[in-house]
Structure formats: structure tokens, C-alpha cells
PDB file of N, CA and C in Angstrom:
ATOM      1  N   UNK A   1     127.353  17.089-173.444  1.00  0.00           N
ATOM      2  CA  UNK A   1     126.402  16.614-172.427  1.00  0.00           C
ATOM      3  C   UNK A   1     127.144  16.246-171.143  1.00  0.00           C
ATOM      4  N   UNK A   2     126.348  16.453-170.334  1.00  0.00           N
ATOM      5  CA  UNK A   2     126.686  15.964-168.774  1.00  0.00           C
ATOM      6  C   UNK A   2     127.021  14.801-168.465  1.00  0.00           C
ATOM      7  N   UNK A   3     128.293  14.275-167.921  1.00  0.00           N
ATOM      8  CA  UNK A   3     128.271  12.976-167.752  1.00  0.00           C
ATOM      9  C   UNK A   3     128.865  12.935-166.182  1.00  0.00           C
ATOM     10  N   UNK A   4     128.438  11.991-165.507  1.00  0.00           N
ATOM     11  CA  UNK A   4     129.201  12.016-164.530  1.00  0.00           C
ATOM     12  C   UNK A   4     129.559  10.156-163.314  1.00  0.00           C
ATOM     13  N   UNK A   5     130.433   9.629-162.545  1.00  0.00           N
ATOM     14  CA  UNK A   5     130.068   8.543-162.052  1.00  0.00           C
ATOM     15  C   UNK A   5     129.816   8.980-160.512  1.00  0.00           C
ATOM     16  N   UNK A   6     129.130   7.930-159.658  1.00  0.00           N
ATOM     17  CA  UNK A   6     128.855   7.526-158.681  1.00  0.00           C
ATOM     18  C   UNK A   6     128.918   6.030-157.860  1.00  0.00           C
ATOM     19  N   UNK A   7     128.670   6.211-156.783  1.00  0.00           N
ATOM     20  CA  UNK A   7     128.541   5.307-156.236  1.00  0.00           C
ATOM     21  C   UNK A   7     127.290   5.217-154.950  1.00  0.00           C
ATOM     22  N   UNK A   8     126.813   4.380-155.339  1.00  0.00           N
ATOM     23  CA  UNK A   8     125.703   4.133-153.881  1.00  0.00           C
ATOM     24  C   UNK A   8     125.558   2.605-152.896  1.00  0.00           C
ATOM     25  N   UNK A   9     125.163   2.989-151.702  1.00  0.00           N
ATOM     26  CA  UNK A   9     124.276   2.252-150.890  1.00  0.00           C
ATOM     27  C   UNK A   9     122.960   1.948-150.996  1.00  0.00           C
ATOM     28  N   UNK A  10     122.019   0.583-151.509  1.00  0.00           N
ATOM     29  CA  UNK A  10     120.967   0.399-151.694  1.00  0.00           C
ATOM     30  C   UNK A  10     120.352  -0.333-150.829  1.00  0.00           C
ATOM     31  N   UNK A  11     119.180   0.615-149.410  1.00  0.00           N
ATOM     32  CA  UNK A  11     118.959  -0.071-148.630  1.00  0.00           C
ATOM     33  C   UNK A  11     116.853  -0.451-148.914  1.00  0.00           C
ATOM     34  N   UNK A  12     116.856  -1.499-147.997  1.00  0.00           N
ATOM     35  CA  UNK A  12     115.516  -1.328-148.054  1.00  0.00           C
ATOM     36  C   UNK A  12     114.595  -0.340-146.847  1.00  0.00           C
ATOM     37  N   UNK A  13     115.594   0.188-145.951  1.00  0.00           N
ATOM     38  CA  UNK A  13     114.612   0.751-144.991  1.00  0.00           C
ATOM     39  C   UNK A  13     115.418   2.614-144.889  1.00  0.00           C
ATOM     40  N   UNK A  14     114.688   3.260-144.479  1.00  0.00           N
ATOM     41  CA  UNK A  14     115.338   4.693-144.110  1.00  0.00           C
ATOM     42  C   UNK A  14     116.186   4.311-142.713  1.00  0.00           C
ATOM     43  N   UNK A  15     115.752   3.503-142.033  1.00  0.00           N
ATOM     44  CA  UNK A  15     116.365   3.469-140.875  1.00  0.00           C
ATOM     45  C   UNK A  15     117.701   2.206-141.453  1.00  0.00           C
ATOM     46  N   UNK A  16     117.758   1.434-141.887  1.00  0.00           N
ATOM     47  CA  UNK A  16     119.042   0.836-142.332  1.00  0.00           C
ATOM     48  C   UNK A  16     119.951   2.345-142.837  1.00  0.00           C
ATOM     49  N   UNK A  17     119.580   2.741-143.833  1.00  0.00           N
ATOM     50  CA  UNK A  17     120.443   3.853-144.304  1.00  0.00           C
ATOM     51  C   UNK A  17     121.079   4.898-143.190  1.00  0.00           C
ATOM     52  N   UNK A  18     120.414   5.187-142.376  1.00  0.00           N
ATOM     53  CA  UNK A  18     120.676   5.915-141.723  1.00  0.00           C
ATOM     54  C   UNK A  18     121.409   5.412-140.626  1.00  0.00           C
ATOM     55  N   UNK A  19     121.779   4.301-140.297  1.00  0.00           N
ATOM     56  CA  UNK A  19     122.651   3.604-139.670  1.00  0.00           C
ATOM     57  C   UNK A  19     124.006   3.555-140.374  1.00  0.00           C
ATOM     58  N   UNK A  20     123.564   2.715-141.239  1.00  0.00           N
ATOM     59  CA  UNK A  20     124.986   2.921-142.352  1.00  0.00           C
ATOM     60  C   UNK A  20     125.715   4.365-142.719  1.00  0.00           C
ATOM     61  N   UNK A  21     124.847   5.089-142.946  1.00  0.00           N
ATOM     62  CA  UNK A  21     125.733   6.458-143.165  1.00  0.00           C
ATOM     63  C   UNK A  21     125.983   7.118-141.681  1.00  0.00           C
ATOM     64  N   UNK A  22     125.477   6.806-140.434  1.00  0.00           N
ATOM     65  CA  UNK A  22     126.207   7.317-139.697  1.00  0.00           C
ATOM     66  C   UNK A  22     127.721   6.932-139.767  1.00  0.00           C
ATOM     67  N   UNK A  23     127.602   5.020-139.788  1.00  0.00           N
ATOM     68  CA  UNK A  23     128.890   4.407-139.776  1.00  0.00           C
ATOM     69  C   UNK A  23     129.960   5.097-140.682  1.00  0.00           C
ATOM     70  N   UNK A  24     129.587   5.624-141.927  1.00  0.00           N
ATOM     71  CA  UNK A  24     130.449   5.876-143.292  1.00  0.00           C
ATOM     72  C   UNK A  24     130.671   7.871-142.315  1.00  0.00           C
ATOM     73  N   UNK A  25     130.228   8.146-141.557  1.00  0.00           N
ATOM     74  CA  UNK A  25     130.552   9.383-141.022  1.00  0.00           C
ATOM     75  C   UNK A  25     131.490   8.857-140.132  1.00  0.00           C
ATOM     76  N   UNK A  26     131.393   8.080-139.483  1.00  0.00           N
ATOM     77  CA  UNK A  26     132.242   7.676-138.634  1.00  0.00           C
ATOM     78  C   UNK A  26     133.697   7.189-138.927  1.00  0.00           C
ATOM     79  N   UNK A  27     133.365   7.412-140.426  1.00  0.00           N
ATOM     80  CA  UNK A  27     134.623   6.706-141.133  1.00  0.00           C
ATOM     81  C   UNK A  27     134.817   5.350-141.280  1.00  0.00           C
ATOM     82  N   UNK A  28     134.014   4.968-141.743  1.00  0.00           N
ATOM     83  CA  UNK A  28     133.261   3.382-142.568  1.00  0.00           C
ATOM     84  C   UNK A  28     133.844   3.595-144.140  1.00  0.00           C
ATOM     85  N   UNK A  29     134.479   2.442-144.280  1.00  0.00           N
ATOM     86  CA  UNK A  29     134.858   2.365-145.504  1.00  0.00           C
ATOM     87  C   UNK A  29     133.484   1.851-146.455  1.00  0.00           C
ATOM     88  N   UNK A  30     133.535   3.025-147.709  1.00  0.00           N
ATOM     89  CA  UNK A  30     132.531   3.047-148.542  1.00  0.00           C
ATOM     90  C   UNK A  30     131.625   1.202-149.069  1.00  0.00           C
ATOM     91  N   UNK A  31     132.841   1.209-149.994  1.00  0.00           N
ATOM     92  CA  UNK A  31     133.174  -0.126-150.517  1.00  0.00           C
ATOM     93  C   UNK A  31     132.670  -0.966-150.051  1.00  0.00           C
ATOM     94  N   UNK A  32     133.181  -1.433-148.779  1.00  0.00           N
ATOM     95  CA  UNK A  32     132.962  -2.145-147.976  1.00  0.00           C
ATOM     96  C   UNK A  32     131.809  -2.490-147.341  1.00  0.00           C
ATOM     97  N   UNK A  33     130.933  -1.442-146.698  1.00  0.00           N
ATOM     98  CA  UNK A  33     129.669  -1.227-146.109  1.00  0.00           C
ATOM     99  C   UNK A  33     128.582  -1.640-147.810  1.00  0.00           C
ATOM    100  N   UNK A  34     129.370  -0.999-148.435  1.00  0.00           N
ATOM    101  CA  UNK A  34     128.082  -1.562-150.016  1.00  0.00           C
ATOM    102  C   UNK A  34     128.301  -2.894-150.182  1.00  0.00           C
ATOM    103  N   UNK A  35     129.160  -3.626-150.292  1.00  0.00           N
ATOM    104  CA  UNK A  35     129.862  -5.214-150.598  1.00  0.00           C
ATOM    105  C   UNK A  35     128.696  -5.704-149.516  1.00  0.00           C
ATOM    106  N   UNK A  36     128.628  -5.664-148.328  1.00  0.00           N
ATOM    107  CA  UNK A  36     127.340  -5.845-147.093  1.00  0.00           C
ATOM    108  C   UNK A  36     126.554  -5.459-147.111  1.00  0.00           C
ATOM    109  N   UNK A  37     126.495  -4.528-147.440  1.00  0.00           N
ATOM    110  CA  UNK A  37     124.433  -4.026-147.012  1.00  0.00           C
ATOM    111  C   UNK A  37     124.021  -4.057-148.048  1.00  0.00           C
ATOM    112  N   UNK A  38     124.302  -3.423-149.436  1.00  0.00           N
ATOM    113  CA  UNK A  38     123.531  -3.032-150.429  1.00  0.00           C
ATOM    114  C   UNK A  38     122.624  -4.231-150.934  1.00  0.00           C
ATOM    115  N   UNK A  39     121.437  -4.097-151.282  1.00  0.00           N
ATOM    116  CA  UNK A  39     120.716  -4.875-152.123  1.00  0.00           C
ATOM    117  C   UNK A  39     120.972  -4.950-153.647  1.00  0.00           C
ATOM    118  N   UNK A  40     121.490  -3.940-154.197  1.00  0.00           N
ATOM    119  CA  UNK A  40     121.779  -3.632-155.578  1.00  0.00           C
ATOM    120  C   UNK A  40     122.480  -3.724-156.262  1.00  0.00           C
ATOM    121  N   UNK A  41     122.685  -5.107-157.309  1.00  0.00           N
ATOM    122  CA  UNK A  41     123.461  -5.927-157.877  1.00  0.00           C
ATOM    123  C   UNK A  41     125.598  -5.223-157.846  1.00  0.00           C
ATOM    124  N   UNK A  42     124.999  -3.449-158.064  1.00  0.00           N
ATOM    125  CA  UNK A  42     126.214  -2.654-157.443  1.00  0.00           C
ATOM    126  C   UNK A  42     127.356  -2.958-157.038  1.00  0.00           C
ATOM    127  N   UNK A  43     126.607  -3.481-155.778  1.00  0.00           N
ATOM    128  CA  UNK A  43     127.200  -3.619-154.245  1.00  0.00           C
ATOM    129  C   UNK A  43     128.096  -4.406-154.434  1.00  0.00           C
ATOM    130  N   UNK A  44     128.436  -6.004-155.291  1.00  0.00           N
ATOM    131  CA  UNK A  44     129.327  -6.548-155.353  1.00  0.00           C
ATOM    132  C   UNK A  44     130.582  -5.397-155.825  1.00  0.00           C
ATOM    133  N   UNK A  45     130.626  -4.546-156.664  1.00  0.00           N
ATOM    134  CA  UNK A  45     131.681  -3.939-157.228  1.00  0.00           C
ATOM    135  C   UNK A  45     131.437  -2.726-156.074  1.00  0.00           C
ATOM    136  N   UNK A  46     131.514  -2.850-154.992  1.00  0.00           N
ATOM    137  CA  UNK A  46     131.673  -1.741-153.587  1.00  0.00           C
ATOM    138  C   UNK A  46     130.315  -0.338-154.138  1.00  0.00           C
ATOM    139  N   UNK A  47     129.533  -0.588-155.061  1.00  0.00           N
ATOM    140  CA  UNK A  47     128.647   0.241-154.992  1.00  0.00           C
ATOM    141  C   UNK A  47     128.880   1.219-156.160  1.00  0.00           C
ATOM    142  N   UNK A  48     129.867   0.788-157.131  1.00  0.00           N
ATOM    143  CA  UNK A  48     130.199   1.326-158.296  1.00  0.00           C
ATOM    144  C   UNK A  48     129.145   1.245-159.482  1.00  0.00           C
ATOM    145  N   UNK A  49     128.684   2.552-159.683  1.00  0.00           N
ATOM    146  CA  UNK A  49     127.759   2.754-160.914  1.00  0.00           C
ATOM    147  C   UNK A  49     128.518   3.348-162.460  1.00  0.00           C
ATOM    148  N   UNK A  50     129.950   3.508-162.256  1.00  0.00           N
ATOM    149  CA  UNK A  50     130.437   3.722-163.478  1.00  0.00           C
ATOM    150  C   UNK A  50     129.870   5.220-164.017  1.00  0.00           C
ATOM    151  N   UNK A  51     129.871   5.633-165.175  1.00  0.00           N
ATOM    152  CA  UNK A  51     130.012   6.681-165.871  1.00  0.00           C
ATOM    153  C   UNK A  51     128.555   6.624-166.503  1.00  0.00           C
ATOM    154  N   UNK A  52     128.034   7.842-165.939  1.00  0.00           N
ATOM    155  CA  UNK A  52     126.444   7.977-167.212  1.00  0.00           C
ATOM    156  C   UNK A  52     126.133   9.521-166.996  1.00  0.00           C
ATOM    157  N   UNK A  53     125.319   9.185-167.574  1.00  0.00           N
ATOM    158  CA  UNK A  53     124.588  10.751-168.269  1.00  0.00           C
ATOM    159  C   UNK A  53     123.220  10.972-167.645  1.00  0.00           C
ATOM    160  N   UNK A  54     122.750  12.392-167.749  1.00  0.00           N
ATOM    161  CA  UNK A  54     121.340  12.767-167.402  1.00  0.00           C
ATOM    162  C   UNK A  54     120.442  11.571-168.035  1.00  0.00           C
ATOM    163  N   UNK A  55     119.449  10.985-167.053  1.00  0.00           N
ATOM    164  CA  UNK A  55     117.879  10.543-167.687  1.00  0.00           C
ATOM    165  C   UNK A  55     118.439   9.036-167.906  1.00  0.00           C
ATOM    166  N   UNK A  56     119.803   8.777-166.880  1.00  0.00           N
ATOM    167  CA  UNK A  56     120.014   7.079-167.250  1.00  0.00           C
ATOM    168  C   UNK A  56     119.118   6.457-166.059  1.00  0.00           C
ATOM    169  N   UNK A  57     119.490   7.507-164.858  1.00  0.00           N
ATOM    170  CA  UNK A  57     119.463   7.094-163.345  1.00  0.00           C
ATOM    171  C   UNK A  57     117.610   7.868-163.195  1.00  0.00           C
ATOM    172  N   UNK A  58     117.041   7.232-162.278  1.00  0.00           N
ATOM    173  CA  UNK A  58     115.832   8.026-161.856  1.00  0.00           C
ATOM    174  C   UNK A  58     115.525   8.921-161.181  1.00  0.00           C
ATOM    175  N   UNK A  59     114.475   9.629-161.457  1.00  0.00           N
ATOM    176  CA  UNK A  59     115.056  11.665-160.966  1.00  0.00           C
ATOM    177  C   UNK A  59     115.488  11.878-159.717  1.00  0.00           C
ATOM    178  N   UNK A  60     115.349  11.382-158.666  1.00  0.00           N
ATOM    179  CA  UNK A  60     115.484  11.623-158.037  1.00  0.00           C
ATOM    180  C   UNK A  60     117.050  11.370-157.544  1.00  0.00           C
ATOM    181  N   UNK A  61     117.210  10.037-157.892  1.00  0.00           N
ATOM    182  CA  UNK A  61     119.161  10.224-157.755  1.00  0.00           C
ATOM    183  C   UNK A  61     119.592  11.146-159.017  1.00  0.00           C
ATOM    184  N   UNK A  62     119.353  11.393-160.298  1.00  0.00           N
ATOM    185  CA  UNK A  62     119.699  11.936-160.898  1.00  0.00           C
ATOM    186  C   UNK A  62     120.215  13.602-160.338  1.00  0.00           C
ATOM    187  N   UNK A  63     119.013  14.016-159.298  1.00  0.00           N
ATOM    188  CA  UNK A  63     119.169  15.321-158.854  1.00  0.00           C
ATOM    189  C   UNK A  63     120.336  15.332-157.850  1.00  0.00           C
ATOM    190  N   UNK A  64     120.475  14.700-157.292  1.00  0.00           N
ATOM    191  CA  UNK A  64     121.421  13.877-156.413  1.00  0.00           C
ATOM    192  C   UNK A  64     123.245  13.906-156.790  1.00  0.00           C
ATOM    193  N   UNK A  65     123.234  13.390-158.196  1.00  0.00           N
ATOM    194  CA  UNK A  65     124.253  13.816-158.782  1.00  0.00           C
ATOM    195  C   UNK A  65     125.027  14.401-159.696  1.00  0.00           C
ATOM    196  N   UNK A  66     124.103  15.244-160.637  1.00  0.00           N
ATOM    197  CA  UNK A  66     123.553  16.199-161.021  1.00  0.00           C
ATOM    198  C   UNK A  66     123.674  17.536-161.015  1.00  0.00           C
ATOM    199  N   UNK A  67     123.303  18.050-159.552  1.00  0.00           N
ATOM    200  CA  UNK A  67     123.064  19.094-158.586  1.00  0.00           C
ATOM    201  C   UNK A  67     123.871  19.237-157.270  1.00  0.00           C
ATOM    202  N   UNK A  68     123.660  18.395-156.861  1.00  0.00           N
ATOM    203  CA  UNK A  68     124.735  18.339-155.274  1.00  0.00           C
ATOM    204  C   UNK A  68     126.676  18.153-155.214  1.00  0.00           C
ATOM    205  N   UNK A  69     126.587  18.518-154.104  1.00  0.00           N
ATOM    206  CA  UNK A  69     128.442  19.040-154.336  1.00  0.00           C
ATOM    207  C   UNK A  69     129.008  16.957-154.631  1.00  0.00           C
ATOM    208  N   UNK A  70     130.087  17.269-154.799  1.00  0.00           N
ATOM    209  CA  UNK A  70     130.298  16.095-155.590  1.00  0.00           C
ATOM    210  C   UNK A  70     131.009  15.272-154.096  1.00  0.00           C
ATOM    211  N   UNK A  71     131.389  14.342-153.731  1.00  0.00           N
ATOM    212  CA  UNK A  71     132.455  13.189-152.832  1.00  0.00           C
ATOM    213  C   UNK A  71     131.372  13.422-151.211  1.00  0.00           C
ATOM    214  N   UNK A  72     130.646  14.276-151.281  1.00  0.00           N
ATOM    215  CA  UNK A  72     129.593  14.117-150.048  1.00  0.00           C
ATOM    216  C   UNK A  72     128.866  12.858-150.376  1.00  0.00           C
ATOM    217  N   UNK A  73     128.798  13.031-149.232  1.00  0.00           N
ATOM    218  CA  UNK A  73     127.602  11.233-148.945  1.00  0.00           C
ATOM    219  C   UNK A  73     125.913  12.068-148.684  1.00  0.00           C
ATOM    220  N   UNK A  74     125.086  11.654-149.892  1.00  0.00           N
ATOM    221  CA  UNK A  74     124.042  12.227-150.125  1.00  0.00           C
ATOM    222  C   UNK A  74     122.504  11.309-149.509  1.00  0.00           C
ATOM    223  N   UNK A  75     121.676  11.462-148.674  1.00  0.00           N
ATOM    224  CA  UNK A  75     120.765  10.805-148.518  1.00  0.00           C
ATOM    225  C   UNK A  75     120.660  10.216-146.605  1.00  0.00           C
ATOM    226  N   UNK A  76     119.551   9.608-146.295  1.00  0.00           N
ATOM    227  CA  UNK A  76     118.927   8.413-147.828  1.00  0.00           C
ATOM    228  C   UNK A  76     118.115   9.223-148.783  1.00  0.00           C
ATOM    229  N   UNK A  77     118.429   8.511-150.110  1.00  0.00           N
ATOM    230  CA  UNK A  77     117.179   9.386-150.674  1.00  0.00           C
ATOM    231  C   UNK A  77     116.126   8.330-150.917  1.00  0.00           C
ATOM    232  N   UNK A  78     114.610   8.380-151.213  1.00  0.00           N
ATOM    233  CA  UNK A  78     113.871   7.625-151.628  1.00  0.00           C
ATOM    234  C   UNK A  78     113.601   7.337-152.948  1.00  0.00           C
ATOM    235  N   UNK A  79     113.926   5.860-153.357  1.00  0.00           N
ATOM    236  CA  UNK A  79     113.079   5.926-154.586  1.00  0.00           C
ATOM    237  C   UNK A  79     112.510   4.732-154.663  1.00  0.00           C
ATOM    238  N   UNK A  80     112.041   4.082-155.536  1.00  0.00           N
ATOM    239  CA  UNK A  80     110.860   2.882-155.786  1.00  0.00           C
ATOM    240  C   UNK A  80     111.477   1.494-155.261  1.00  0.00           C
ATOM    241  N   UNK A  81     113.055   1.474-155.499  1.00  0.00           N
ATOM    242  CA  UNK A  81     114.341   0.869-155.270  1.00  0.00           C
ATOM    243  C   UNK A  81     114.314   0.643-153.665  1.00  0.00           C
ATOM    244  N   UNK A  82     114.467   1.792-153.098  1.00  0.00           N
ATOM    245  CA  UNK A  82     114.423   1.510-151.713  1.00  0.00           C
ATOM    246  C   UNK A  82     115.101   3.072-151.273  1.00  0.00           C
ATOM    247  N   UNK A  83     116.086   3.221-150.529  1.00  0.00           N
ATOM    248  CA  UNK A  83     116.578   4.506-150.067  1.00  0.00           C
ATOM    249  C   UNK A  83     117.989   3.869-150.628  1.00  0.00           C
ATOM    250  N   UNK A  84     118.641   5.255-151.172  1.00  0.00           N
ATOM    251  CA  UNK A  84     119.845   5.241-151.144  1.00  0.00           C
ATOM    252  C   UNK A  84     121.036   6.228-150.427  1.00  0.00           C
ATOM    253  N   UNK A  85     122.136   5.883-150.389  1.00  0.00           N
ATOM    254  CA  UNK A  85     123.199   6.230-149.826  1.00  0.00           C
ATOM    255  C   UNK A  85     124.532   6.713-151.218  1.00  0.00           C
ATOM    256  N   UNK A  86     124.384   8.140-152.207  1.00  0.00           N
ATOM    257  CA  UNK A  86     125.024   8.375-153.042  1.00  0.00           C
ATOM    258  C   UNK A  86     126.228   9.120-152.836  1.00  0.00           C
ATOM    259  N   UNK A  87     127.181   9.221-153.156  1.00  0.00           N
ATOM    260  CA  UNK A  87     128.012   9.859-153.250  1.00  0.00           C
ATOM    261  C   UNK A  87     128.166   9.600-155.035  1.00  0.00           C
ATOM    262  N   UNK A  88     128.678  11.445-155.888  1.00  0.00           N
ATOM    263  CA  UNK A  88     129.653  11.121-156.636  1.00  0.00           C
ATOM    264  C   UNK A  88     130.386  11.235-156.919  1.00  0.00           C
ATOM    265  N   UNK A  89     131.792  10.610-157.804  1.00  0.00           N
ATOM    266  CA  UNK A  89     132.764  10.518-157.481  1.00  0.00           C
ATOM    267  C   UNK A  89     133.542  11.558-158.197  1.00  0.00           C
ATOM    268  N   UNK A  90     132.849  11.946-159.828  1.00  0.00           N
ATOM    269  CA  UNK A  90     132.779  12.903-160.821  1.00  0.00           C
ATOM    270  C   UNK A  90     131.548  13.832-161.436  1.00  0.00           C
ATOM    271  N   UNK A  91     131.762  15.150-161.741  1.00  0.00           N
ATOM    272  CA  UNK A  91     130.776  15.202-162.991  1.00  0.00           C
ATOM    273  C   UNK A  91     131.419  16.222-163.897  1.00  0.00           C
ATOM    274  N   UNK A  92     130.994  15.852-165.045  1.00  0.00           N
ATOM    275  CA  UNK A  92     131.581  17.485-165.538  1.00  0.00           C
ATOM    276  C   UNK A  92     130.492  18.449-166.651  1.00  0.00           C
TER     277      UNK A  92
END
């Protein structure tokens, strides 16, 4: 089975996210910007979600990391959570 880790930014607005990931284009340290912005308990550990499998995460980040090329900064994407800011770090 598929396993893979990530890391995200958990914002409450599309327009927060999209601020923040300009910054992380700009060369904003990941970590860092999650330790601050994120809402999602995460964020203390810089936005570290650790190691999981298909059907842990909800579909829509799931497709996210999953499907998409891997160390890109993905989003925002929407989910019930708020928008996120994914990158992941593995999958195999």
C-alpha cells in the first residue's frame, strides 16, 4: 500500500493562503510560516503530518498527495478545515 508524509499550512481564508504561499515562493521558510499562521494543531511541529496512507487524510488533500509531483507547494486547496498549503515530502 501507498504510504506517503507531508506537510501543510492550515489557513482560514483563500486569501491568507495565498499570501503565505506567495511568501514561501519568495522563499519563506516552510516551518516557520506554519509555527505562525497555521490553525492546525500541526503547525506547532512546523506543519508536520508524519507518515500515512490513502483514506487517512480527506479527499481532497489526499489527491493532493497522492497524485501531484512531490516537494511542490500545492494549493490553497479547500476543505471543511479551511484552505490548505501542502507540500509532500515522500510517497512511494
Amino acid at each position: 500500500m501507498a504510504r506517503a508524509a507531508a506537510r501543510h499550512i492550515l489557513l482560514k481564508t483563500k486569501q491568507e493562503a495565498d499570501t503565505i504561499k506567495q511568501q514561501l515562493a519568495n522563499g519563506g521558510d516552510f516551518a516557520k510560516l506554519a509555527k505562525k499562521y497555521s490553525i492546525c494543531p500541526s503547525g506547532k511541529k512546523g506543519g508536520d503530518l508524519g507518515e500515512f496512507g490513502p483514506g487517512t487524510m480527506v479527499k481532497a488533500f489526499d489527491n493532493v498527495v497522492f497524485k501531484l509531483p512531490v516537494l511542490k507547494i500545492h494549493g490553497p486547496i479547500k476543505t471543511k478545515f479551511g484552505y490548505h498549503l501542502i507540500q509532500t515530502i515522500y510517497r512511494n
